[in-house]
PDB file of N, CA and C in Angstrom:
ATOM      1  N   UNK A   1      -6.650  14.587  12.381  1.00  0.00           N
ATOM      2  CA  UNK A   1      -7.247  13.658  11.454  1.00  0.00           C
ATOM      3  C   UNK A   1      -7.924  12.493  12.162  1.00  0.00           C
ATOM      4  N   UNK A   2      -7.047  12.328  13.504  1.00  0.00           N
ATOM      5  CA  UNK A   2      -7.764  10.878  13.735  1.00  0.00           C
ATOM      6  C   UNK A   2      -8.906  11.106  14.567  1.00  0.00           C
ATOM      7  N   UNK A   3      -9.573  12.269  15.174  1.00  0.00           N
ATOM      8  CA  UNK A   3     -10.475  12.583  15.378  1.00  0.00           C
ATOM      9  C   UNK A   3     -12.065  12.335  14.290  1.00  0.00           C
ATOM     10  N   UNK A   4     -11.467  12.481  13.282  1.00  0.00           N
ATOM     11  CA  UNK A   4     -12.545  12.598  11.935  1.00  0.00           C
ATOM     12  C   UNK A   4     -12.678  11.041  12.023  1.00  0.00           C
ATOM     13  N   UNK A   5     -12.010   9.889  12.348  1.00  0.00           N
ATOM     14  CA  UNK A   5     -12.105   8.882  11.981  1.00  0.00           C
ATOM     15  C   UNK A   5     -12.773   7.529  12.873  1.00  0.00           C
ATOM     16  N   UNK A   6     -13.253   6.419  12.703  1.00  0.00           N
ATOM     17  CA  UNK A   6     -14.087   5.549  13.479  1.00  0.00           C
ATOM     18  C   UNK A   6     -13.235   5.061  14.659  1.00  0.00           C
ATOM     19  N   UNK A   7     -13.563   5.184  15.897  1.00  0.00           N
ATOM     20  CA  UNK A   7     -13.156   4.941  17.300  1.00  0.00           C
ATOM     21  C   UNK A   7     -12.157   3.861  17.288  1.00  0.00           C
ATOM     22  N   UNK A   8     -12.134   3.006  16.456  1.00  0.00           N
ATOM     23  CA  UNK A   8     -11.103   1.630  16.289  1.00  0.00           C
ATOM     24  C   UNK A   8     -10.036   2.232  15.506  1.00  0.00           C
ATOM     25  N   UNK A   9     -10.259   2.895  14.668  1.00  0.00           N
ATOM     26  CA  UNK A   9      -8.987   3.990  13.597  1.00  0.00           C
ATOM     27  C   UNK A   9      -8.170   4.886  14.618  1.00  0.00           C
ATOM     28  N   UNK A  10      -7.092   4.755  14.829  1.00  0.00           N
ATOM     29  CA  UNK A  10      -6.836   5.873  16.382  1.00  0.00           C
ATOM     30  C   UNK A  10      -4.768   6.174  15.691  1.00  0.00           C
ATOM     31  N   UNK A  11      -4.665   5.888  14.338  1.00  0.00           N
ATOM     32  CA  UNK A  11      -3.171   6.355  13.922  1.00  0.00           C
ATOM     33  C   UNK A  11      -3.565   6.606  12.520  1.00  0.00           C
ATOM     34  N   UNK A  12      -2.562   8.132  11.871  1.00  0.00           N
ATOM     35  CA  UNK A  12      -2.140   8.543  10.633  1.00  0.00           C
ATOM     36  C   UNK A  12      -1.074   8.171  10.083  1.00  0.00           C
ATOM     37  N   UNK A  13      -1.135   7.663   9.274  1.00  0.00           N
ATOM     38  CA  UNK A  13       0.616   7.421   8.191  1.00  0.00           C
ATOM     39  C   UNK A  13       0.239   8.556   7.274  1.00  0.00           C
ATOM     40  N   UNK A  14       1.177   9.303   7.220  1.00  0.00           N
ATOM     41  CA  UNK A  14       1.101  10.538   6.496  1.00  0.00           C
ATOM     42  C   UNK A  14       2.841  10.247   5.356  1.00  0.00           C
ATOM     43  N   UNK A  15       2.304  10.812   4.184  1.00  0.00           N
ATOM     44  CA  UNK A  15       3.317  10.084   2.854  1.00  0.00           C
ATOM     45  C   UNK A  15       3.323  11.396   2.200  1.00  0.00           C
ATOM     46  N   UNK A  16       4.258  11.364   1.431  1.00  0.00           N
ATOM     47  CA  UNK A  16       4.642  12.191   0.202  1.00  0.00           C
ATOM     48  C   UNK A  16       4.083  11.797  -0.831  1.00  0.00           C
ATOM     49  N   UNK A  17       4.143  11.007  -0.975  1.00  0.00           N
ATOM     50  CA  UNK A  17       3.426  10.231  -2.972  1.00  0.00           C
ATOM     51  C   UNK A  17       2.589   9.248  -3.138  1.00  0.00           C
ATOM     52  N   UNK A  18       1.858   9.041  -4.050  1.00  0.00           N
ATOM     53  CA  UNK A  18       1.104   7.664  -3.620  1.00  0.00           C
ATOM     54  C   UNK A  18       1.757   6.626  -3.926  1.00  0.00           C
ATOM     55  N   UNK A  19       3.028   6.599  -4.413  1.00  0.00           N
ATOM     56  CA  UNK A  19       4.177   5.253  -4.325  1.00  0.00           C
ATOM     57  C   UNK A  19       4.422   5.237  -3.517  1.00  0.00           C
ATOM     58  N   UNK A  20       4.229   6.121  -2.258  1.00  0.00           N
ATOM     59  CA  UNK A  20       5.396   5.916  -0.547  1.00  0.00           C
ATOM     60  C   UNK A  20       3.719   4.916  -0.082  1.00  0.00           C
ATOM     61  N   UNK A  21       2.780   5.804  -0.534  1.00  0.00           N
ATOM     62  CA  UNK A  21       1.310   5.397  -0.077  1.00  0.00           C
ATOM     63  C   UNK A  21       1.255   3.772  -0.710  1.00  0.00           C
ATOM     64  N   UNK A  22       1.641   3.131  -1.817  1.00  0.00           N
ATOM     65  CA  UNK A  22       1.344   2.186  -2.589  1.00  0.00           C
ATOM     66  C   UNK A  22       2.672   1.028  -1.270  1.00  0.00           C
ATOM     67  N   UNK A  23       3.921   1.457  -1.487  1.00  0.00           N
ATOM     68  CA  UNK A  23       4.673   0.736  -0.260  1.00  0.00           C
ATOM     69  C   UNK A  23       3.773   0.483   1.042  1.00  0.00           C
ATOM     70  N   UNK A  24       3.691   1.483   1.881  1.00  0.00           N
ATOM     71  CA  UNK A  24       2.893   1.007   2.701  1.00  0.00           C
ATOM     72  C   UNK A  24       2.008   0.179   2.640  1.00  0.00           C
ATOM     73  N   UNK A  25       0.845   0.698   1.978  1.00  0.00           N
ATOM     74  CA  UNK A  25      -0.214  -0.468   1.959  1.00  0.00           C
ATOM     75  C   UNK A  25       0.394  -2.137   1.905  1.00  0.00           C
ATOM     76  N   UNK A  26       0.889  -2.031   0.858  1.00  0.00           N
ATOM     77  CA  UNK A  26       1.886  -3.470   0.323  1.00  0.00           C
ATOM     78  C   UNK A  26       2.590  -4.226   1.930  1.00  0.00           C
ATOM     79  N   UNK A  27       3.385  -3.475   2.797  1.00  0.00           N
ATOM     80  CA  UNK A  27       3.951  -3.775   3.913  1.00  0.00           C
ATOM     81  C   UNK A  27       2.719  -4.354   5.064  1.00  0.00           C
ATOM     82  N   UNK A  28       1.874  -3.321   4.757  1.00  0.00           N
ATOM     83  CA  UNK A  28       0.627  -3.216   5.867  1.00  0.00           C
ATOM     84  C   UNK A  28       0.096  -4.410   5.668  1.00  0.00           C
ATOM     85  N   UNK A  29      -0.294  -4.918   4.313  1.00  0.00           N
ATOM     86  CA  UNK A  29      -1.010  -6.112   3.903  1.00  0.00           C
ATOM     87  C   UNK A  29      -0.834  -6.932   4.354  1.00  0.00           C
ATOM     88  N   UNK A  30       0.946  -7.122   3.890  1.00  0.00           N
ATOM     89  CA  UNK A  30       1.467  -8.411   3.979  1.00  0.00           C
ATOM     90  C   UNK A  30       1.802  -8.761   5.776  1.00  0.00           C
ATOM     91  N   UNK A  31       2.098  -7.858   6.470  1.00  0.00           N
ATOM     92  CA  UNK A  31       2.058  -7.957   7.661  1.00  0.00           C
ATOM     93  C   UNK A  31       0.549  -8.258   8.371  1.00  0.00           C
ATOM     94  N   UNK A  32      -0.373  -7.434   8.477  1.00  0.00           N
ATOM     95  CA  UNK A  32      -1.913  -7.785   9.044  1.00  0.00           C
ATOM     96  C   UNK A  32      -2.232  -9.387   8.273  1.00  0.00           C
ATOM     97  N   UNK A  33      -2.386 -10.081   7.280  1.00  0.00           N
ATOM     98  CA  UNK A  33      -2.809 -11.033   6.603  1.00  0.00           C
ATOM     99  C   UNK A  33      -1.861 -12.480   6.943  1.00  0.00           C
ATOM    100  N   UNK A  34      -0.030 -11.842   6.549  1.00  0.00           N
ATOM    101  CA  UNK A  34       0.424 -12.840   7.283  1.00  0.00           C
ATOM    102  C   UNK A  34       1.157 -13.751   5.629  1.00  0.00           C
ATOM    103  N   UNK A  35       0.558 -12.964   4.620  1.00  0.00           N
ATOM    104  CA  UNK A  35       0.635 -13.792   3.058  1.00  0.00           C
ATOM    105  C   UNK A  35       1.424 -13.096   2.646  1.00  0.00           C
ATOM    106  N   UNK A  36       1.936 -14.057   1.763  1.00  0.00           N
ATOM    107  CA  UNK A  36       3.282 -13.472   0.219  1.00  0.00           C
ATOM    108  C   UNK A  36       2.528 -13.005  -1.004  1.00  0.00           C
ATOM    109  N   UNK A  37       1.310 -12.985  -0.986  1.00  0.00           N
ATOM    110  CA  UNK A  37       0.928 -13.104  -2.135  1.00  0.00           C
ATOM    111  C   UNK A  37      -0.489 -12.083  -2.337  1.00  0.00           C
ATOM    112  N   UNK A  38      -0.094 -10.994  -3.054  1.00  0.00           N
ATOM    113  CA  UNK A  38      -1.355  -9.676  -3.400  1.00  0.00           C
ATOM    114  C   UNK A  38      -2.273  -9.881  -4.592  1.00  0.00           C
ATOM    115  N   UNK A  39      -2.749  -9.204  -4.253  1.00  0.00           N
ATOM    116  CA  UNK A  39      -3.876  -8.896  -5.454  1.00  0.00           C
ATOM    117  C   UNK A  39      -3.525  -6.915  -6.055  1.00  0.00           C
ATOM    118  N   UNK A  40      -3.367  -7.574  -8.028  1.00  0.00           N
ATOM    119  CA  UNK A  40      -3.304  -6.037  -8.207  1.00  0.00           C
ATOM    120  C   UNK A  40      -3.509  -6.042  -9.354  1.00  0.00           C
ATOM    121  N   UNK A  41      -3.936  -4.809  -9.940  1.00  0.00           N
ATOM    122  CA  UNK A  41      -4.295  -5.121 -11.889  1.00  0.00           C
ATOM    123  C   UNK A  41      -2.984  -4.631 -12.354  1.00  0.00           C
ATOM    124  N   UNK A  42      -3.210  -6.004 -13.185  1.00  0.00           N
ATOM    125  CA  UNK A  42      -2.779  -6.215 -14.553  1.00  0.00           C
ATOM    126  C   UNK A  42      -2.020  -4.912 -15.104  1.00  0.00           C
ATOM    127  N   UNK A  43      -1.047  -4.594 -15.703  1.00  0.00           N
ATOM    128  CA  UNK A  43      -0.360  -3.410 -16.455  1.00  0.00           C
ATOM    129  C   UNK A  43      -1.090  -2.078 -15.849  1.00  0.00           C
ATOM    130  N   UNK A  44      -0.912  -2.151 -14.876  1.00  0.00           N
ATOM    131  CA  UNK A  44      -1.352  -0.538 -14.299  1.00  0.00           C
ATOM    132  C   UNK A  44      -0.194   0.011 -13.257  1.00  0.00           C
ATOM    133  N   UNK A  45      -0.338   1.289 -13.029  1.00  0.00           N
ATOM    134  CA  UNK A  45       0.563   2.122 -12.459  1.00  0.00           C
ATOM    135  C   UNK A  45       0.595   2.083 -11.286  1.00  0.00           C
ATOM    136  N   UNK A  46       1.239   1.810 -10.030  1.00  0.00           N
ATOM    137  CA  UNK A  46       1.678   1.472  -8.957  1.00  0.00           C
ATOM    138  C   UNK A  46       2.596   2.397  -8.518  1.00  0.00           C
ATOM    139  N   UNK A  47       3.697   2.832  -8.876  1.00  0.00           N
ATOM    140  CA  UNK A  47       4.301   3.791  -8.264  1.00  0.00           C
ATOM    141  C   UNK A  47       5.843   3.640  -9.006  1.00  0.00           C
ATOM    142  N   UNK A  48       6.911   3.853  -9.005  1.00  0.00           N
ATOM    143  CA  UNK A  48       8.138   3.857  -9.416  1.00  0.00           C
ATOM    144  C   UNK A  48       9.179   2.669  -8.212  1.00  0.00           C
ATOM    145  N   UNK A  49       8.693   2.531  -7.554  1.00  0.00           N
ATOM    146  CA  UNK A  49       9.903   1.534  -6.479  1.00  0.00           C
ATOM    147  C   UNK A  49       9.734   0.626  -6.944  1.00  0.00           C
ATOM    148  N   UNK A  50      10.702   0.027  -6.335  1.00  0.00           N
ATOM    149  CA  UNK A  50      10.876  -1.679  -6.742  1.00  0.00           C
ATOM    150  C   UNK A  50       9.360  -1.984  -5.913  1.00  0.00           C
ATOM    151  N   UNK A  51       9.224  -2.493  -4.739  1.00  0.00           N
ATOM    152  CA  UNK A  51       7.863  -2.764  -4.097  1.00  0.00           C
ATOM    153  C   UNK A  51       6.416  -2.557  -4.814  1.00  0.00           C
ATOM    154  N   UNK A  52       6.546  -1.380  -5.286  1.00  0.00           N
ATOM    155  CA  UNK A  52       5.000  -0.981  -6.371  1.00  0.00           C
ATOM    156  C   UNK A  52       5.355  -1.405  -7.896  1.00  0.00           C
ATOM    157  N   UNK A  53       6.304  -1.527  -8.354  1.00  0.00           N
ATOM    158  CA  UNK A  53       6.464  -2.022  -9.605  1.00  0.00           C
ATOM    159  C   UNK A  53       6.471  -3.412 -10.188  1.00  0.00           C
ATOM    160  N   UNK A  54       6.850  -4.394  -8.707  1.00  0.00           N
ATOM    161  CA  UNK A  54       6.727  -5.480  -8.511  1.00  0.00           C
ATOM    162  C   UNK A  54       5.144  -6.498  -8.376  1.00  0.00           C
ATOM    163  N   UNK A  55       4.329  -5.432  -8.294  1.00  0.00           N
ATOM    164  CA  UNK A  55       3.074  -5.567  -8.754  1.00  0.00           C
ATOM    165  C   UNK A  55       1.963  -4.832  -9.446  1.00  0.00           C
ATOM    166  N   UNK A  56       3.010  -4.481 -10.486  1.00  0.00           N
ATOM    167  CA  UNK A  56       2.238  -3.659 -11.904  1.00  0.00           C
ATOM    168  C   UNK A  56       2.089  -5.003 -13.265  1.00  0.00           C
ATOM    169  N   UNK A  57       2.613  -6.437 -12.882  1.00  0.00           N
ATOM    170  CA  UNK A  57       3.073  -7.241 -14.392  1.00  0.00           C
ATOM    171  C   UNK A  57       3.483  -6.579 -15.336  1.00  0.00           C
ATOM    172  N   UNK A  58       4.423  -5.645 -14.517  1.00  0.00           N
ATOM    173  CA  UNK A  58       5.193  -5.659 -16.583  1.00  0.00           C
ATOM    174  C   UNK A  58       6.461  -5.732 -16.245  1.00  0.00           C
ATOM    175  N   UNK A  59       7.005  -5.898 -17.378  1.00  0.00           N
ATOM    176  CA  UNK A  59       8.538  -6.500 -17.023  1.00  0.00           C
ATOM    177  C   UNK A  59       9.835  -5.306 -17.169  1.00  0.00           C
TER     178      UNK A  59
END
């Protein structure tokens, strides 16, 4: 895969679901940026974990 990808891209995270996929990103963010604080819409589907559900707004 990382062949297919731009010379600075040189690692795969390979996931089971797009909630393992929705965690990551979330970890990745908050680590590269350095912030507590995401951006995500409003009442939409994120994944089932605590981490992706925690930024769906619903209660």
């Amino acid at each position: 895969l990382t062949s297919q990808l731009p010379e600075q891209l040189d690692q795969v995270y390979l996931v089971n679901s797009g909630t393992e996929a929705t965690e990551g990103a979330l970890k990745l963010a908050k680590k590269y940026t350095g912030r507590s604080k995401l951006v995500s819409f409003h009442n939409s589907y994120h994944g089932d974990t605590q981490g992706s559900l925690s930024v769906t707004g619903r209660d």
